[in-house]
Protein backbone atom coordinates (compact mmCIF):
# COMPACT_ATOMS: atom_id res chain seq x y z
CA UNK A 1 -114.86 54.79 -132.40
CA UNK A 2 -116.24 51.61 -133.43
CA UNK A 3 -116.59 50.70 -137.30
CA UNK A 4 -119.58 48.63 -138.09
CA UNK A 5 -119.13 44.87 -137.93
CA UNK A 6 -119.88 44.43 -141.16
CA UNK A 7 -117.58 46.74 -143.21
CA UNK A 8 -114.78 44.98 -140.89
CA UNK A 9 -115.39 41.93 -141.93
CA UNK A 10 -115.38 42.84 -145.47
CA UNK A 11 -111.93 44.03 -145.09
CA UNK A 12 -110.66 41.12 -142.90
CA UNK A 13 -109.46 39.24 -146.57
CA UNK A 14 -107.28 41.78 -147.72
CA UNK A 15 -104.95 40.83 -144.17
CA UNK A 16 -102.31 38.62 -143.44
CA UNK A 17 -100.66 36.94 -140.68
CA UNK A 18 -96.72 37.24 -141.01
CA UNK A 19 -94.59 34.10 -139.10
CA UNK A 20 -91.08 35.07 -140.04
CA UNK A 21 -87.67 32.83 -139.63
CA UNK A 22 -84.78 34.40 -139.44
CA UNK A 23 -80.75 32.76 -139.13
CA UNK A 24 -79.53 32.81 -135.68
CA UNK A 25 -76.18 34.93 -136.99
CA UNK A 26 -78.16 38.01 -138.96
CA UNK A 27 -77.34 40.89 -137.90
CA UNK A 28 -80.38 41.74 -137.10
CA UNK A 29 -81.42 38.74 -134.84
CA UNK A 30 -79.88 40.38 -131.65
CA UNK A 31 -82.26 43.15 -131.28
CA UNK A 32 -85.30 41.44 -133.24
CA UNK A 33 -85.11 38.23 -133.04
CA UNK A 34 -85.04 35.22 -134.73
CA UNK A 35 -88.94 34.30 -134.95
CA UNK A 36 -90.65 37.55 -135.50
CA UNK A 37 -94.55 38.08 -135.93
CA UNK A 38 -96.40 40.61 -138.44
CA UNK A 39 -99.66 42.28 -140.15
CA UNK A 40 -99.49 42.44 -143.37
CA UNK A 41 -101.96 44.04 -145.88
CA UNK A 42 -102.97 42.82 -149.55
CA UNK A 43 -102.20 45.59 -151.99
CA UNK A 44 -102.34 43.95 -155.37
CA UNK A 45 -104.34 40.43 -156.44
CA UNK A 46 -101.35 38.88 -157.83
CA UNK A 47 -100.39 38.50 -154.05
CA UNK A 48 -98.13 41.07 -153.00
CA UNK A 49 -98.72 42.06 -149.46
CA UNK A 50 -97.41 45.19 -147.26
CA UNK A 51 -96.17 45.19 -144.18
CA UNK A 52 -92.85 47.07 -142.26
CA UNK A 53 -89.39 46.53 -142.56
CA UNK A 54 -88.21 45.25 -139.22
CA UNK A 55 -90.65 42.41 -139.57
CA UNK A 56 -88.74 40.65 -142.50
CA UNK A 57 -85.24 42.11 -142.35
CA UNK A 58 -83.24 38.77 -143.00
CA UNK A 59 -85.88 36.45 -143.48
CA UNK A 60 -84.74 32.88 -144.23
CA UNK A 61 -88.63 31.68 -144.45
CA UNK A 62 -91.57 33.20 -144.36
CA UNK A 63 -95.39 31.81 -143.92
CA UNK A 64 -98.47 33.58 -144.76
CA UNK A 65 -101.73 32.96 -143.20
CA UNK A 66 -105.20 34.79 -145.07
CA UNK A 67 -107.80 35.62 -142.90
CA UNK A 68 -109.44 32.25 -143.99
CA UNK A 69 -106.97 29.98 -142.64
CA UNK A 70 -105.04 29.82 -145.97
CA UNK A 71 -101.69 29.08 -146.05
CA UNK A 72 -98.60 30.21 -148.32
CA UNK A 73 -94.90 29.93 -148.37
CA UNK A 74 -93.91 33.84 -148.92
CA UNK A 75 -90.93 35.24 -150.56
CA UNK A 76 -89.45 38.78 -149.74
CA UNK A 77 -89.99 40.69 -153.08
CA UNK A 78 -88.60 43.82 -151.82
CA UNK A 79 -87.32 45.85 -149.03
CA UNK A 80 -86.42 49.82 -148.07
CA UNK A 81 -84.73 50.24 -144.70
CA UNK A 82 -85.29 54.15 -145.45
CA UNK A 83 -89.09 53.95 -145.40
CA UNK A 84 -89.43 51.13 -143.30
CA UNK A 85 -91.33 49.19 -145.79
CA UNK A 86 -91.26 45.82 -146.75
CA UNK A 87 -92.86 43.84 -149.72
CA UNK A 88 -93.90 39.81 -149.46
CA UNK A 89 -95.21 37.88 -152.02
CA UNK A 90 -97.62 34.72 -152.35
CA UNK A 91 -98.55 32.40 -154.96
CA UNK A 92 -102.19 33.20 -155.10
CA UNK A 93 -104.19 35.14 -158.04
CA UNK A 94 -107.37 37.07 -157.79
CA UNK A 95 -107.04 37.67 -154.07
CA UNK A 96 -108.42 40.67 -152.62
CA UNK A 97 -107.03 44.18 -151.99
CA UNK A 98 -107.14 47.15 -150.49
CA UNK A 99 -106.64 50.57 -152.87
CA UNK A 100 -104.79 53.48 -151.63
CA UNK A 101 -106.63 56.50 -150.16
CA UNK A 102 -104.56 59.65 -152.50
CA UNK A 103 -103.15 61.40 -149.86
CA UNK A 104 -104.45 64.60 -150.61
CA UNK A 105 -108.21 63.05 -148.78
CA UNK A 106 -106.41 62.01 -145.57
CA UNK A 107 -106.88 64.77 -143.51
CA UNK A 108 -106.62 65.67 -139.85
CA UNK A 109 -109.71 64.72 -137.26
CA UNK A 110 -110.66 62.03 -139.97
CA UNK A 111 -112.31 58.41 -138.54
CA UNK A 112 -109.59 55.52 -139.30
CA UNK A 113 -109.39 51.92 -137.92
CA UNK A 114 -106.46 49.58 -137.32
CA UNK A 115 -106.74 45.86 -138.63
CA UNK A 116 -104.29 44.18 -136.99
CA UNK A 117 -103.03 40.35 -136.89
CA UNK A 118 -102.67 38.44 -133.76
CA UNK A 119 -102.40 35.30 -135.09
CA UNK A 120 -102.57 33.05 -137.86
CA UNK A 121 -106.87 33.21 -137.93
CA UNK A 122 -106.59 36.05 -135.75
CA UNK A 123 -107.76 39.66 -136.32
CA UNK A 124 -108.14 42.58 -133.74
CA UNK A 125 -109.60 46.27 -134.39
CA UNK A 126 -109.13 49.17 -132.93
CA UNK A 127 -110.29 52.87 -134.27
CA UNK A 128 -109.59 56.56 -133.68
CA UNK A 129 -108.55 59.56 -135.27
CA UNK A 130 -105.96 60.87 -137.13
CA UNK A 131 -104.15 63.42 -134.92
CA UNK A 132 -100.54 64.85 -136.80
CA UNK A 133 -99.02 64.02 -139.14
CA UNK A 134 -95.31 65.36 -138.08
CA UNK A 135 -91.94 64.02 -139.58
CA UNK A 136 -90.79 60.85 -137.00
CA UNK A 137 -87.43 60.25 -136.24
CA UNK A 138 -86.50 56.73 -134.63
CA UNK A 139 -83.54 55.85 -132.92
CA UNK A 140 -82.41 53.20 -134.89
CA UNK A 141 -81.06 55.71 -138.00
CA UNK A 142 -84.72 56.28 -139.61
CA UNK A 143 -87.03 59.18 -140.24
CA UNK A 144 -89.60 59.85 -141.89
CA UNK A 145 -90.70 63.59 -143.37
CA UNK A 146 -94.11 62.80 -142.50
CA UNK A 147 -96.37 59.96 -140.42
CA UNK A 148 -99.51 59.65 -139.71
CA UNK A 149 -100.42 59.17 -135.85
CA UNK A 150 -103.47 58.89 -134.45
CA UNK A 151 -105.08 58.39 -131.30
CA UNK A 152 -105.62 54.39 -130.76
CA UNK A 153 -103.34 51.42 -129.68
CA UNK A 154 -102.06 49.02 -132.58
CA UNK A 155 -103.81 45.82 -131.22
CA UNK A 156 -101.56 43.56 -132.68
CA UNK A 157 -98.57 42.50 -134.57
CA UNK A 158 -96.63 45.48 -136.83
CA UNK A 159 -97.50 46.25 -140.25
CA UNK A 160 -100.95 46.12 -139.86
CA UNK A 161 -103.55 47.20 -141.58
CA UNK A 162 -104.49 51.47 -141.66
CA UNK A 163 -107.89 52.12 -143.09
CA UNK A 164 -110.24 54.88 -143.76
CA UNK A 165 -114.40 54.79 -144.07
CA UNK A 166 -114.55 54.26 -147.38
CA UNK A 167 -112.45 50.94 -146.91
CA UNK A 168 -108.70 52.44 -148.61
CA UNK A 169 -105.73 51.95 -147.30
CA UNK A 170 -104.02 54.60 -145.20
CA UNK A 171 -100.76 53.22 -144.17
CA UNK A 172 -99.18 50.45 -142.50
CA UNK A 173 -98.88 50.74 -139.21
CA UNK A 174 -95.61 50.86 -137.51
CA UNK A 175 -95.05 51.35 -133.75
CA UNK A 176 -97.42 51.96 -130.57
CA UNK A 177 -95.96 55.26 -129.45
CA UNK A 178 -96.33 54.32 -125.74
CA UNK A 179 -93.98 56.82 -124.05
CA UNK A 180 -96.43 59.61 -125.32
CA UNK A 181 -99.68 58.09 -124.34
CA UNK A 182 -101.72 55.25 -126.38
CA UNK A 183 -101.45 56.48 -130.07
CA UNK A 184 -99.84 54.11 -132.87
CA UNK A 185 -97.83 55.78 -135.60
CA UNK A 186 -98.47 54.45 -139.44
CA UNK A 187 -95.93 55.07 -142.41
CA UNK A 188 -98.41 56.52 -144.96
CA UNK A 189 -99.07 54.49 -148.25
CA UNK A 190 -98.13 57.54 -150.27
CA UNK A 191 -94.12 56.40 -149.56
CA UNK A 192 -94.90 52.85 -151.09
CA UNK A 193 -96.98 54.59 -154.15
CA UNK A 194 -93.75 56.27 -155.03
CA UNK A 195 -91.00 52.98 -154.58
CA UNK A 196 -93.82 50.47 -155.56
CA UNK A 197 -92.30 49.58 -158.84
CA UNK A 198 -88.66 49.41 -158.17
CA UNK A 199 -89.98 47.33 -155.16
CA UNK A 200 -91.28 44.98 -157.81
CA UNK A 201 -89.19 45.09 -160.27
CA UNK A 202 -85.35 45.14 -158.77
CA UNK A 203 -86.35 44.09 -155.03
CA UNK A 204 -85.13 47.44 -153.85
CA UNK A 205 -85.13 51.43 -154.52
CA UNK A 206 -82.43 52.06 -156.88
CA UNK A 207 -83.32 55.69 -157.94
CA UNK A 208 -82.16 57.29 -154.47
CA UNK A 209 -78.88 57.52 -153.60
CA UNK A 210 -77.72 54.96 -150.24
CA UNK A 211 -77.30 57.11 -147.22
CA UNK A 212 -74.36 55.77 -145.12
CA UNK A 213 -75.20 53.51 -141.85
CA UNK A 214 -73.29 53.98 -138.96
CA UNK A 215 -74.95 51.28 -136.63
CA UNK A 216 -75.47 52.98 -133.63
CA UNK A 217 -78.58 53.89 -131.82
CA UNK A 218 -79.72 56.90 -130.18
CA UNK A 219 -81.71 59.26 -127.31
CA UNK A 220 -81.93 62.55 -127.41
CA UNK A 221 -80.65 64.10 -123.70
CA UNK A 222 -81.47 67.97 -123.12
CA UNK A 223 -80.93 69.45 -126.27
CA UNK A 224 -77.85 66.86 -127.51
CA UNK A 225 -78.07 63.23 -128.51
CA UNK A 226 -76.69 60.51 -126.84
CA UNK A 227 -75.21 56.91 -128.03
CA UNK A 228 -77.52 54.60 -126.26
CA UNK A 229 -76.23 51.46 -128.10
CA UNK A 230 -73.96 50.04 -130.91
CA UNK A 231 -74.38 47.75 -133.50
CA UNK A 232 -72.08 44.54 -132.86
CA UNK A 233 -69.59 44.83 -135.88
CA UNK A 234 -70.94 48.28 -137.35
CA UNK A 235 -68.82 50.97 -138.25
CA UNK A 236 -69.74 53.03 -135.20
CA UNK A 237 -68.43 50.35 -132.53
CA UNK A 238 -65.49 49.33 -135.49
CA UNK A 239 -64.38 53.16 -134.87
CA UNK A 240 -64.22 53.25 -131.53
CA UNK A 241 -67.78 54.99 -130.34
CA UNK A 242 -68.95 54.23 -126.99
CA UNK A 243 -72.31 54.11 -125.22
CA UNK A 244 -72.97 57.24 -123.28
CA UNK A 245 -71.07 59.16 -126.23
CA UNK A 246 -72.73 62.43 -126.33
CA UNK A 247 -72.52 63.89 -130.77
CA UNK A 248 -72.18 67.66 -130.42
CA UNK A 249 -71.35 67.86 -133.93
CA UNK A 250 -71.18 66.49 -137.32
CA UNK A 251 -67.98 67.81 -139.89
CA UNK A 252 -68.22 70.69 -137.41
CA UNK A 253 -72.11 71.63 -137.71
CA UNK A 254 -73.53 71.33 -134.36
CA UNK A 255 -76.05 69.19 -133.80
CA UNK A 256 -78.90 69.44 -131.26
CA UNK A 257 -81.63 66.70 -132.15
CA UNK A 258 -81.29 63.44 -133.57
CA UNK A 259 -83.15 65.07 -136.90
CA UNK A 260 -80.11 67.33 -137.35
CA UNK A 261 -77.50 64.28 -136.77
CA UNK A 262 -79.72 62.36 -139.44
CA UNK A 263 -79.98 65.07 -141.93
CA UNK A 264 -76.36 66.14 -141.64
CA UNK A 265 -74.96 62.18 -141.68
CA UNK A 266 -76.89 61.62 -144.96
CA UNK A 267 -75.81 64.35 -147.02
CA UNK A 268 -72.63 61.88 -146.96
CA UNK A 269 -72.78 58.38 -149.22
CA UNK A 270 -71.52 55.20 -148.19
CA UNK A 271 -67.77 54.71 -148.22
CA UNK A 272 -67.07 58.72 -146.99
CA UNK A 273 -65.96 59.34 -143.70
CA UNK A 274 -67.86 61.29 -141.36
CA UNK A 275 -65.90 63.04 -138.22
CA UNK A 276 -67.93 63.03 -135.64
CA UNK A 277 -67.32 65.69 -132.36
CA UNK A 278 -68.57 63.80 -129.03
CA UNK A 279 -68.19 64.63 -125.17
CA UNK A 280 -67.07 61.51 -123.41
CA UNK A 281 -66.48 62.04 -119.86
CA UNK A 282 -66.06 65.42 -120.02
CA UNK A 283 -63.85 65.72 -122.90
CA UNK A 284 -64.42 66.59 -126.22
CA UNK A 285 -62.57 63.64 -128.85
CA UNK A 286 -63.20 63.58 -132.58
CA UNK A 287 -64.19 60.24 -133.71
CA UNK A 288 -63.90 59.94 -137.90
CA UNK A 289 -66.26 56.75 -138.96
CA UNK A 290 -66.23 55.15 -142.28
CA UNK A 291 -70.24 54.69 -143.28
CA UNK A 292 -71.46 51.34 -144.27
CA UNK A 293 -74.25 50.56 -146.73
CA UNK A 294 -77.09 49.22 -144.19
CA UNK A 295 -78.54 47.11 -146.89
CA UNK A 296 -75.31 45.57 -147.46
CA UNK A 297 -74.36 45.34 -143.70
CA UNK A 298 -77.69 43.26 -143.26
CA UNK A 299 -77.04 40.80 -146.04
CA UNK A 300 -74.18 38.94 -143.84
């Protein structure tokens, strides 16, 4: 599905290109890097732009580039590891924007196209369909309740740009879900409709309680879930849990997808300690594990 040219190029001002620096000792430069790339997508004219997460975590400096070739020094205005979303802003006034589509009109089958940055006056498109829009659940401690994923290949950096026909923002759009065949998943605007504000005004989402971080990363493995890596200096690895750790249960509720070990970690807070029941090398060992605040973890 190709959108005509010239409705594309009408949206083309509303992106950004994202060139991110982040300190060699963040915690999160060992997995991401320390020069990262996004998409980002105008959502108000003051200059506050969209994009994900993982793109800005720990971002000493950041440089926007407009469609036009403009360039701006960005700040990180807010953040939410829990969504994934992340908000930049820029200096300029009276820029355009894209408005949300209400989610209620986003339906299944429905035309949308990906606007994507590949560089600093670079823009690719791709289009397709919205095809489910099940909960996600990522290794890295995230889920969502609901994405949207549809059937075409993000063509460029994260964080780009999720559109419908009549021009309104979708969602941002988050990873290519290769391992499942070439559809991109998007994190649907309606989650930064509902933190916008506190994004704004305090940086952050104060009005839901922190779920504890326990800095590990996982796979599910025939009905269990496996530890396929550790954070370095997270509480996981701090307490003694391995790779290859398989979690049969959490505070003795069993746990057979890495939805359950989400749901059942996060009914803890930060600070409480979580025992954890794992088979390593064919014997079962209770692990207990302190859990961190991630936002606070990721401010060293």
């Amino acid at each position: 599905m190709n959108g005509p040219i010239g409705f594309i190029h009408s949206l083309l001002p509303t992106t950004a290109d994202l060139k991110v620096s982040i300190p060699a000792d963040h915690p999160s430069a060992r997995n991401l890097g320390t020069d990262r790339s996004g998409s980002g997508t105008i959502v108000d004219s003051n200059g506050y732009i969209l994009t994900v997460h993982y793109v800005t975590t720990g971002a000493k400096s950041i440089i926007v580039t407009l469609a036009d070739g403009e360039q701006f020094p960005g700040e990180l205005a807010g953040q939410d590891q829990e969504t994934g979303l992340s908000l930049v802003k820029i200096a300029g006034r009276d820029l355009p924007f894209l408005r949300p589509a209400p989610a209620e009109e986003i339906a299944l089958g429905q035309a949308a196209i990906i606007i994507s940055s590949t560089g600093e006056g670079e823009r690719r498109v791709s289009g397709g369909y919205v095809t489910s829009f099940d909960a996600f659940d990522g290794q890295w401690e995230y889920m969502l309740d609901k994405s949207i994923r549809l059937n075409a290949f993000n063509p460029g950096f994260g964080g780009g740009t999720l559109v419908d026909l009549k021009g309104r923002l979708l969602g941002v759009v988050s990873l290519n879900l290769n391992e499942v065949g070439k559809f991109s998943l998007a994190i649907p605007v309606e989650y930064y409709l509902k933190i916008e504000h506190e994004l704004k005004t305090f940086g952050r989402v104060q009005s839901r309680p922190a779920r504890p971080w326990l800095g590990f990363y996982t796979q599910p493995l025939a009905g269990h879930v496996v530890i396929a890596g550790l954070t370095p200096g997270g509480p996981a690895q701090k307490h003694g849990l391995r790779e290859g750790d398989i979690i049969l249960a959490v505070d003795q509720t069993e746990i057979r997808s890495r939805a359950e070990l989400y749901r059942e970690i996060w009914k803890k807070k930060p600070g409480d300690r979580i025992s954890l029941r794992i088979l390593r090398e064919e014997e079962a060992v209770i692990i207990d594990i302190v859990g961190a605040d991630r936002r606070q973890f990721n401010r060293s």
